[in-house]
C-alpha atoms as a PDB file:
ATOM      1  CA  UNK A   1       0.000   0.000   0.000  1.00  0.00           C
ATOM      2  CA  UNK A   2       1.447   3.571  -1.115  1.00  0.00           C
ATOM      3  CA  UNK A   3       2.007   6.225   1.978  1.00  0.00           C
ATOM      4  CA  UNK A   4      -0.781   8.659   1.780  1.00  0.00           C
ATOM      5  CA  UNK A   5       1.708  11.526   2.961  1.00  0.00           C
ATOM      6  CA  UNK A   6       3.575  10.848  -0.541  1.00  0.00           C
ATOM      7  CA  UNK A   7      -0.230  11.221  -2.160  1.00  0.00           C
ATOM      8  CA  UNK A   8      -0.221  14.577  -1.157  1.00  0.00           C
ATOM      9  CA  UNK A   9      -0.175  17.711  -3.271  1.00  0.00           C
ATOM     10  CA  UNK A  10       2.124  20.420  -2.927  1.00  0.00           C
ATOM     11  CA  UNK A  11       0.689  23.755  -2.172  1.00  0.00           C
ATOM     12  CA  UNK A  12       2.997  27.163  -2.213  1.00  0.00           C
ATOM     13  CA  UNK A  13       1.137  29.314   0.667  1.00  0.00           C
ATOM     14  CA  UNK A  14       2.340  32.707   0.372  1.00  0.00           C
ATOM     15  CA  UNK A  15       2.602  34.452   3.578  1.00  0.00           C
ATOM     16  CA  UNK A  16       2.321  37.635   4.750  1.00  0.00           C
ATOM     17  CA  UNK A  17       2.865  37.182   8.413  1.00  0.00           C
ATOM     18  CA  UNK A  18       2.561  34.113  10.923  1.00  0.00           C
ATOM     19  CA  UNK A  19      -0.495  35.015  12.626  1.00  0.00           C
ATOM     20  CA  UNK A  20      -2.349  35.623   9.032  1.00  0.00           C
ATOM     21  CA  UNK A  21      -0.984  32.196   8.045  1.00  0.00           C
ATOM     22  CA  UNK A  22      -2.328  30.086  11.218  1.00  0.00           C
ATOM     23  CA  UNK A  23      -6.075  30.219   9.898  1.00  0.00           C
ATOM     24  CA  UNK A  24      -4.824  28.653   6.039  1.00  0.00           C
ATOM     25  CA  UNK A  25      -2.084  26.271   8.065  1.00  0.00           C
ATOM     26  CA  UNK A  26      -4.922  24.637  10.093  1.00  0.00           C
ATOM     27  CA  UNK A  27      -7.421  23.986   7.372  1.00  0.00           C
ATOM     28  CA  UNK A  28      -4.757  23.207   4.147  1.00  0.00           C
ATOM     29  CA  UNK A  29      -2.130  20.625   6.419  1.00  0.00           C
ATOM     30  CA  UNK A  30      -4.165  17.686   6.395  1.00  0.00           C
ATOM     31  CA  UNK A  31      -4.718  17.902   2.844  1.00  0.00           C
ATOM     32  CA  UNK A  32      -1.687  19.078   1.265  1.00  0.00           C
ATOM     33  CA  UNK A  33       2.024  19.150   1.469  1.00  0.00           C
ATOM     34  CA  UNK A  34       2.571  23.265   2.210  1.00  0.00           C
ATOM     35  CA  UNK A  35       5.614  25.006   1.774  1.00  0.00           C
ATOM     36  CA  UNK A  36       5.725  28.676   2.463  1.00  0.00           C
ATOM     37  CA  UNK A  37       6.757  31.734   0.195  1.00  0.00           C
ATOM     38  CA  UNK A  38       8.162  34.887   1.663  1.00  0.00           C
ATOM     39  CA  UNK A  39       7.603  38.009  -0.410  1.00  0.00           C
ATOM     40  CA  UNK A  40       6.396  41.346   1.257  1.00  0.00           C
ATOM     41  CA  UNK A  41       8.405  44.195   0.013  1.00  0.00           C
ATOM     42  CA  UNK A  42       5.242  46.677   1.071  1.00  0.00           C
ATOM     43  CA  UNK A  43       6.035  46.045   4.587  1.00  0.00           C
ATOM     44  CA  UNK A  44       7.037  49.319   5.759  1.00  0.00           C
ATOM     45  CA  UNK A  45      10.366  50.135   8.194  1.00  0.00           C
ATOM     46  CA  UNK A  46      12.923  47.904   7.700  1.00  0.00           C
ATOM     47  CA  UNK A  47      12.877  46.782  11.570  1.00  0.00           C
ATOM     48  CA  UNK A  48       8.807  45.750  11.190  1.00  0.00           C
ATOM     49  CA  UNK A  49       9.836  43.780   8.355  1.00  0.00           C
ATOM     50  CA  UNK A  50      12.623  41.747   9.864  1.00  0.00           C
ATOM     51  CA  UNK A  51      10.316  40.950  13.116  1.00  0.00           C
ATOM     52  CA  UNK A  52       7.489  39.877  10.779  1.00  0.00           C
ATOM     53  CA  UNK A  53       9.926  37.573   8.733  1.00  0.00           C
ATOM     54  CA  UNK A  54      11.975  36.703  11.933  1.00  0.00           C
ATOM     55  CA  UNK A  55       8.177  35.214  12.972  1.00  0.00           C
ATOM     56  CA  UNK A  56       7.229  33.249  10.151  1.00  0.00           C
ATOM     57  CA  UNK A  57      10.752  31.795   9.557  1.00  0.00           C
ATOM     58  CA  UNK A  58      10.086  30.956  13.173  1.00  0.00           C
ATOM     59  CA  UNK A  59       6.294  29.004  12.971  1.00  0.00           C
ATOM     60  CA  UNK A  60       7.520  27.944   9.817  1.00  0.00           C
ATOM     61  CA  UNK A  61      10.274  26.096  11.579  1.00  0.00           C
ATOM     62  CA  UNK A  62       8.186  24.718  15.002  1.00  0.00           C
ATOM     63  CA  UNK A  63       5.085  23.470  12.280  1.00  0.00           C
ATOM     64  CA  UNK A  64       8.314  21.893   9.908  1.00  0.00           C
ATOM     65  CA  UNK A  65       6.929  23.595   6.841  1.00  0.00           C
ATOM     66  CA  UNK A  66       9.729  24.399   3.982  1.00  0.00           C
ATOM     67  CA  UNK A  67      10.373  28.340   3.869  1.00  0.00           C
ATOM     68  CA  UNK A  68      11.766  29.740   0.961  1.00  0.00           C
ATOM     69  CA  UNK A  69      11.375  33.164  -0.144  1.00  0.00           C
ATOM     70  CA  UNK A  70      12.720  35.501  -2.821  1.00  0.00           C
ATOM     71  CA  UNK A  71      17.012  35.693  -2.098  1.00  0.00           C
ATOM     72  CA  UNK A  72      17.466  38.189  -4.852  1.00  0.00           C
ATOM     73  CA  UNK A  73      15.454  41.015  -2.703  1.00  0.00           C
ATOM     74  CA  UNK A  74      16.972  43.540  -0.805  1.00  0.00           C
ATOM     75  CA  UNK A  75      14.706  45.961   1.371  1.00  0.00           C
ATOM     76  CA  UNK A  76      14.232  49.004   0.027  1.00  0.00           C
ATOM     77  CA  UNK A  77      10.681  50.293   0.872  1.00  0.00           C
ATOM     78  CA  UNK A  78      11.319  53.554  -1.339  1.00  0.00           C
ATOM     79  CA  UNK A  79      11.546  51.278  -4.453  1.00  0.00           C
ATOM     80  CA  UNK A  80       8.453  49.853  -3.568  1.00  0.00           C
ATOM     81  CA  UNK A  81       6.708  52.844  -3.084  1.00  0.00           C
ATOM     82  CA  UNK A  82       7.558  53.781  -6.132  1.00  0.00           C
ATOM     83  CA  UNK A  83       6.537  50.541  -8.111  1.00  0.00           C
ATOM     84  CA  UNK A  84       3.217  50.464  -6.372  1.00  0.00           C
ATOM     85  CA  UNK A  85       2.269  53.957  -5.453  1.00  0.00           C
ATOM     86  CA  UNK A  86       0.666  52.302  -2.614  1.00  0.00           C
ATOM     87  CA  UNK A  87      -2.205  51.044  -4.083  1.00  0.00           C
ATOM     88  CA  UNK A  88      -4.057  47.781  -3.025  1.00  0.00           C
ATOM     89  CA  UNK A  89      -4.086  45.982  -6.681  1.00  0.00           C
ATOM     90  CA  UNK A  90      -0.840  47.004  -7.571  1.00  0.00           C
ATOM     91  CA  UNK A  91       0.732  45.989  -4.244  1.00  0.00           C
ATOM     92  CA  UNK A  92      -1.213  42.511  -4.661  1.00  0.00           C
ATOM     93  CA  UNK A  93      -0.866  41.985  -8.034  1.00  0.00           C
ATOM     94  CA  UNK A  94       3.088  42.753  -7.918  1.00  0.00           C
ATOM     95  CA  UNK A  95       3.690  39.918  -4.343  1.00  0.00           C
ATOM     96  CA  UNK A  96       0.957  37.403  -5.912  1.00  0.00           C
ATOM     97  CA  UNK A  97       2.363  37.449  -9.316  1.00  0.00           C
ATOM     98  CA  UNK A  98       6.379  36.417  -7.990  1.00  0.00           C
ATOM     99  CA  UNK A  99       4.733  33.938  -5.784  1.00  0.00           C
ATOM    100  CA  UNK A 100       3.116  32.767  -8.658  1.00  0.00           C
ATOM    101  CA  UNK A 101       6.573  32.751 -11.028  1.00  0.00           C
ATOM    102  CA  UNK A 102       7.828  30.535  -7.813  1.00  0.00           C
ATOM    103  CA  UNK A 103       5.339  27.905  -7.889  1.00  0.00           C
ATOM    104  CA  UNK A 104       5.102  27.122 -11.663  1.00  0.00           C
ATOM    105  CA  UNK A 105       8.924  27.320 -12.040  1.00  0.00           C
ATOM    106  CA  UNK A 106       9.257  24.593  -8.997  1.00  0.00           C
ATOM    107  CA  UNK A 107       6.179  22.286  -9.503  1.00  0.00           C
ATOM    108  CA  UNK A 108       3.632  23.072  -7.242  1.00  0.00           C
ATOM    109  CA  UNK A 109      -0.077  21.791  -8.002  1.00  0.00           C
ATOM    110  CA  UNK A 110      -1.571  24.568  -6.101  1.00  0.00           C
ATOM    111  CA  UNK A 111      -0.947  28.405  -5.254  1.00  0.00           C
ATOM    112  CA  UNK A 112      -2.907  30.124  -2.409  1.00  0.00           C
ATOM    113  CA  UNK A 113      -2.272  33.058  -0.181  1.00  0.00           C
ATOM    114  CA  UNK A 114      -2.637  33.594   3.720  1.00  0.00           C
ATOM    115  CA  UNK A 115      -4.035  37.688   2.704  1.00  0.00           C
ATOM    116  CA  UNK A 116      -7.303  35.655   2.218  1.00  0.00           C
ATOM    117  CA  UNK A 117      -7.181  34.977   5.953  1.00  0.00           C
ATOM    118  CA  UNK A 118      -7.165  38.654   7.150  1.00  0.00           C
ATOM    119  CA  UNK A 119     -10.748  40.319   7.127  1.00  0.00           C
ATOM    120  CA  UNK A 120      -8.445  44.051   6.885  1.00  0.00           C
ATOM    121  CA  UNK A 121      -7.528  42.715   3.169  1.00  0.00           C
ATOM    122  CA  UNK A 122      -9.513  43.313  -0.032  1.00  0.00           C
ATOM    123  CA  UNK A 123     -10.379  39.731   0.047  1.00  0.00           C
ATOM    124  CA  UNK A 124     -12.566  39.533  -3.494  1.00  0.00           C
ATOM    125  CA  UNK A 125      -9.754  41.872  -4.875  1.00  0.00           C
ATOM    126  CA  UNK A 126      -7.077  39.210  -4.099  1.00  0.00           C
ATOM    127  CA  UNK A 127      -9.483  36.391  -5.331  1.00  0.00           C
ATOM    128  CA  UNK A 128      -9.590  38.206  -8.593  1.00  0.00           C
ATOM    129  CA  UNK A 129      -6.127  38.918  -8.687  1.00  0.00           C
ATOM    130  CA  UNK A 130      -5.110  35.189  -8.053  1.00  0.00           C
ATOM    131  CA  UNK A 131      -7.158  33.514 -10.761  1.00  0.00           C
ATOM    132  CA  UNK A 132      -6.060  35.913 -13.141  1.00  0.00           C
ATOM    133  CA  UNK A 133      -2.667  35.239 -12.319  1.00  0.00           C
ATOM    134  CA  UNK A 134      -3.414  31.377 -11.872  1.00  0.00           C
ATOM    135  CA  UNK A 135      -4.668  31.513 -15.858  1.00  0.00           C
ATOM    136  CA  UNK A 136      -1.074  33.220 -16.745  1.00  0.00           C
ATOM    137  CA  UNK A 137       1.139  30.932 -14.896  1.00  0.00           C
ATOM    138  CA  UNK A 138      -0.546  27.777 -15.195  1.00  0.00           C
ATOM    139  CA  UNK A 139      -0.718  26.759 -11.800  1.00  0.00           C
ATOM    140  CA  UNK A 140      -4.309  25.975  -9.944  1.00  0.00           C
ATOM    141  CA  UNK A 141      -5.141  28.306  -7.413  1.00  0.00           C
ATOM    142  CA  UNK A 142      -6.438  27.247  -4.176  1.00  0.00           C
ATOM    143  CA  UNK A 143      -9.261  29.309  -3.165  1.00  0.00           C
ATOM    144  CA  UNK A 144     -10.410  29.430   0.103  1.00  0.00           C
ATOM    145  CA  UNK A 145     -11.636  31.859   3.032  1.00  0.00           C
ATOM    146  CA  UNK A 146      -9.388  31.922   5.441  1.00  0.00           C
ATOM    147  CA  UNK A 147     -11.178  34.579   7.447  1.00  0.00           C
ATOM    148  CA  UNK A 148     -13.490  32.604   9.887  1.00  0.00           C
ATOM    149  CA  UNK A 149     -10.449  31.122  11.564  1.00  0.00           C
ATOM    150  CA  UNK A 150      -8.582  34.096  11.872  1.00  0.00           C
ATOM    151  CA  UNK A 151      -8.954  35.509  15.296  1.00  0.00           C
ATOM    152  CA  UNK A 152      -8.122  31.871  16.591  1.00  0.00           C
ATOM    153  CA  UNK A 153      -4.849  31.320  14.913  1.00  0.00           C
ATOM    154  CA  UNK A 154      -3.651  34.471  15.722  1.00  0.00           C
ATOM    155  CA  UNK A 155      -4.722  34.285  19.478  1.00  0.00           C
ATOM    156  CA  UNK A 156      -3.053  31.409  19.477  1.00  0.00           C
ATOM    157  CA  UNK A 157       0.257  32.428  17.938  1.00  0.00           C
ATOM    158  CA  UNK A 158       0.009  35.494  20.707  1.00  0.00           C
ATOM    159  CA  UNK A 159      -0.420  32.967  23.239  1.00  0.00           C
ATOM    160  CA  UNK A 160       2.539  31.233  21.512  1.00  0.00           C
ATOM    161  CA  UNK A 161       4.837  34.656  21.843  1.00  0.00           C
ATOM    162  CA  UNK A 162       4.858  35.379  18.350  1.00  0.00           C
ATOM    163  CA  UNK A 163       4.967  38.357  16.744  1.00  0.00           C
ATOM    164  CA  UNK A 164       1.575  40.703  16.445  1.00  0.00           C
ATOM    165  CA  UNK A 165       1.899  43.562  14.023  1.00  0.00           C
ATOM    166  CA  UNK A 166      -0.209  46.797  14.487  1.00  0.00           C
ATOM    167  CA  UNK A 167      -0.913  47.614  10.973  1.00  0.00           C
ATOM    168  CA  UNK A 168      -1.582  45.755   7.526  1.00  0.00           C
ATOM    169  CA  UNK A 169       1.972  46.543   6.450  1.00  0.00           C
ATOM    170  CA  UNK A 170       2.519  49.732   3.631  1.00  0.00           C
ATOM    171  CA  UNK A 171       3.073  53.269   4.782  1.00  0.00           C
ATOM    172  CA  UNK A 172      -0.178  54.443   4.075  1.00  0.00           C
ATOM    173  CA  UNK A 173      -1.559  51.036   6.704  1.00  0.00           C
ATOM    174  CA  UNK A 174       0.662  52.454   8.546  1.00  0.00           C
ATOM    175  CA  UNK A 175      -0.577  56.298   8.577  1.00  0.00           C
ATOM    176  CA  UNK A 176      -3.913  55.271   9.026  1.00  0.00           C
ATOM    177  CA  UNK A 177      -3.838  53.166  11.952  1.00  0.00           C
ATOM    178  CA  UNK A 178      -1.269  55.077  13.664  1.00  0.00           C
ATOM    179  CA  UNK A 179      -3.401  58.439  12.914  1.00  0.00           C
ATOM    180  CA  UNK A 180      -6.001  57.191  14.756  1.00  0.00           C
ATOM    181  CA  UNK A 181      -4.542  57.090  17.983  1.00  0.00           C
END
């Protein structure tokens, strides 16, 4: 009889953060093989980026999910300002589609994304976004709302002492949360 872990599919989640990736980790695991995909360069500050990464390396390491994530990138939040002006669909569009180039050009079955866990994301936007993308790079995306498990996963990463951003991740998520106060 053949080992029903070797059965599995492989699935590229890209991530955005470890708590945002707890709700898709829970409900893809026992179905597919996941490996994760780091790509965020809208996360603005430098330091805010290395804690988020420095987090999901970490979960990625205690759940023993494969981490990879784009080695030719070097921070520079000013370049991505200028590539995506800030703006929701560019600034999906631009992470979803290198995620995408990832995943076709090292055999995964599916593509999905942990943004479809957060209910502060433009989650029909990304859903769009990713089937659009899934039709250009020939790789099947995984749709599925991530959202109702959301406040548990990250509770329990909290619980768990990982890292909780305060904001979404771009300058402007940034202004606006951080205006508030």
């Amino acid at each position: 009889m053949k080992d029903p872990v070797k059965l599995k599919k492989k699935i590229l989640l890209h991530i955005c953060c470890a708590p945002c990736s707890a709700s898709a980790v829970k409900i893809l695991r026992n179905v597919y093989d996941i490996f994760f995909y780091w790509y965020n360069p809208n996360i603005y500050e430098e330091e805010e980026y290395k804690k988020r990464k420095e987090s999901a390396v970490k979960y990625a390491a205690k759940l023993n999910i494969p981490f990879y994530e784009d080695l030719d990138f070097l921070y520079n939040y000013n370049d991505w300002k200028d590539k995506s002006r800030e703006e929701c669909k560019l600034c999906y569009t631009f992470r979803l589609e290198k995620a995408y180039k990832f995943a076709k050009d090292n055999g995964f079955d599916f593509f999905t994304t942990s943004l479809l866990s957060s209910p502060c994301q433009k989650h029909d936007l990304i859903k769009q976004i990713a089937f659009d993308l899934s039709d250009k790079f020939g790789v099947e995306f995984l749709y599925c709302d991530f959202r109702p498990g959301f406040y548990e996963g990250k509770n329990s990463l909290r619980q768990k002492g990982y890292y909780m951003q305060k904001y979404c991740a771009c300058n402007k998520s940034y202004k606006e949360r951080f205006s508030r106060q």
